[in-house]
Protein backbone atom coordinates (compact mmCIF):
# COMPACT_ATOMS: atom_id res chain seq x y z
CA UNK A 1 2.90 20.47 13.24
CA UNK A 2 4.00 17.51 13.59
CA UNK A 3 5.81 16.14 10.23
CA UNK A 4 7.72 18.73 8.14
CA UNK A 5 5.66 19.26 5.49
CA UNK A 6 5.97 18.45 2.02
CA UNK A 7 4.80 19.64 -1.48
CA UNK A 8 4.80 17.38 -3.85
CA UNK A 9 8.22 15.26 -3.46
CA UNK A 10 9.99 18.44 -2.22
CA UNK A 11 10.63 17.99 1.59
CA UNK A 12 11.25 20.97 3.82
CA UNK A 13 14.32 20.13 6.25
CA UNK A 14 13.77 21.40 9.84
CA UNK A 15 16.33 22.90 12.31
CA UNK A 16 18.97 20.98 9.93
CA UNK A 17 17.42 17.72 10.14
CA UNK A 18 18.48 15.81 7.06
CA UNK A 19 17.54 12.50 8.67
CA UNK A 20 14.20 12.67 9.11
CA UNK A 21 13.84 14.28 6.37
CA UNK A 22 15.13 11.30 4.65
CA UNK A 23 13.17 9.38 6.76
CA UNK A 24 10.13 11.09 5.54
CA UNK A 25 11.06 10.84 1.64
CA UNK A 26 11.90 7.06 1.99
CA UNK A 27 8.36 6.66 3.73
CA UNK A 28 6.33 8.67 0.82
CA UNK A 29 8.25 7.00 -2.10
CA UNK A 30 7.64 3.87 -0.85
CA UNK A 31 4.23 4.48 -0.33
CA UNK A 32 3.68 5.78 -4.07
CA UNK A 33 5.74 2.36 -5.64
CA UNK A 34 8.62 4.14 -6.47
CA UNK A 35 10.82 2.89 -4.62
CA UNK A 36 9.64 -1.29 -5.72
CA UNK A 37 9.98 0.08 -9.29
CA UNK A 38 13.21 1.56 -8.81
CA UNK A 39 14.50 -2.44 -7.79
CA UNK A 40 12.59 -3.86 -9.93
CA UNK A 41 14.05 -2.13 -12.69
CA UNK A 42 17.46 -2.63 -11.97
CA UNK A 43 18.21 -6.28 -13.84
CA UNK A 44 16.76 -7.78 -16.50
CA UNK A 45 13.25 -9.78 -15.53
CA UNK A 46 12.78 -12.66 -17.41
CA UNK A 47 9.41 -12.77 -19.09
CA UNK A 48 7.90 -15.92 -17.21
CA UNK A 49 9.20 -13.72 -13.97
CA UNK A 50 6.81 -10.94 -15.13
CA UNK A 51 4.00 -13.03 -15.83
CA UNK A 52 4.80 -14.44 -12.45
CA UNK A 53 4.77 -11.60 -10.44
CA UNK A 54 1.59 -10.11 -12.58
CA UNK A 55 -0.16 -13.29 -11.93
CA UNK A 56 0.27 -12.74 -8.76
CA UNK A 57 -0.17 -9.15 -8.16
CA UNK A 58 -3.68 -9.83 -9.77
CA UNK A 59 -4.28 -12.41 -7.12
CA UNK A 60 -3.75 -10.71 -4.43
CA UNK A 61 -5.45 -7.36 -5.55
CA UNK A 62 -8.80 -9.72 -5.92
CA UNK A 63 -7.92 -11.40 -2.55
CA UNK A 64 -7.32 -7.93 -0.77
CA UNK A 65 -10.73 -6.85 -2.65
CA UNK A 66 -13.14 -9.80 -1.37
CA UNK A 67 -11.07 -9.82 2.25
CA UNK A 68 -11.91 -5.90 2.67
CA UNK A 69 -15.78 -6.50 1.51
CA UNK A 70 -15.67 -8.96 4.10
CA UNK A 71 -14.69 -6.87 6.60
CA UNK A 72 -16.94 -4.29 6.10
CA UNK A 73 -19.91 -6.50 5.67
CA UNK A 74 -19.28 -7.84 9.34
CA UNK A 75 -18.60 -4.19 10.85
CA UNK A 76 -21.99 -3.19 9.36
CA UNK A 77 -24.43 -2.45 12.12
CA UNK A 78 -27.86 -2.89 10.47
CA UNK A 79 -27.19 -6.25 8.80
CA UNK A 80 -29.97 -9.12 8.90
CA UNK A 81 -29.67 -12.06 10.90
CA UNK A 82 -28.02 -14.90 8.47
CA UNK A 83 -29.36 -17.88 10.09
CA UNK A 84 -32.37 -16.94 11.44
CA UNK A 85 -33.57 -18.83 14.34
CA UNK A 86 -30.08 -19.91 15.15
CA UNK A 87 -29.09 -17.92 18.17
């Protein structure tokens, strides 16, 4: 096996290896938010920040939506020709 494993957020330390296993941690909290809602909870945000950064989170969810639909509309294999008679 190649990562310690983990259950939950418990890591199991390996042949005394608190690093990586901090390593590890750091890399699965940050993957579940935690760690952006731990800073962003520690001062006050102003309310137009919030609406800023909502605004904005909502932007770039829709942005990252339509980008990955293009993405998999051009990896399709079986698509028809757009502008046929053009090649």
């Amino acid at each position: 096996m190649r990562h310690p494993s983990f259950i939950a957020r418990t890591i199991l330390v390996q042949n005394n290896d608190v690093e990586a296993a901090c390593r590890i941690l750091n890399r699965i909290l940050g993957r579940e938010g935690i760690l952006e809602q731990f800073r962003r909870t520690r001062f006050y945000e102003k309310p137009y920040q919030f609406r800023r950064r909502i605004n904005f989170e909502k932007c770039k969810a829709i942005y990252n939506e339509d980008m990955d639909r293009r993405i998999q509309f051009i990896l399709k294999k079986n698509r028809k020709e757009p502008f046929p008679g053009c090649t």
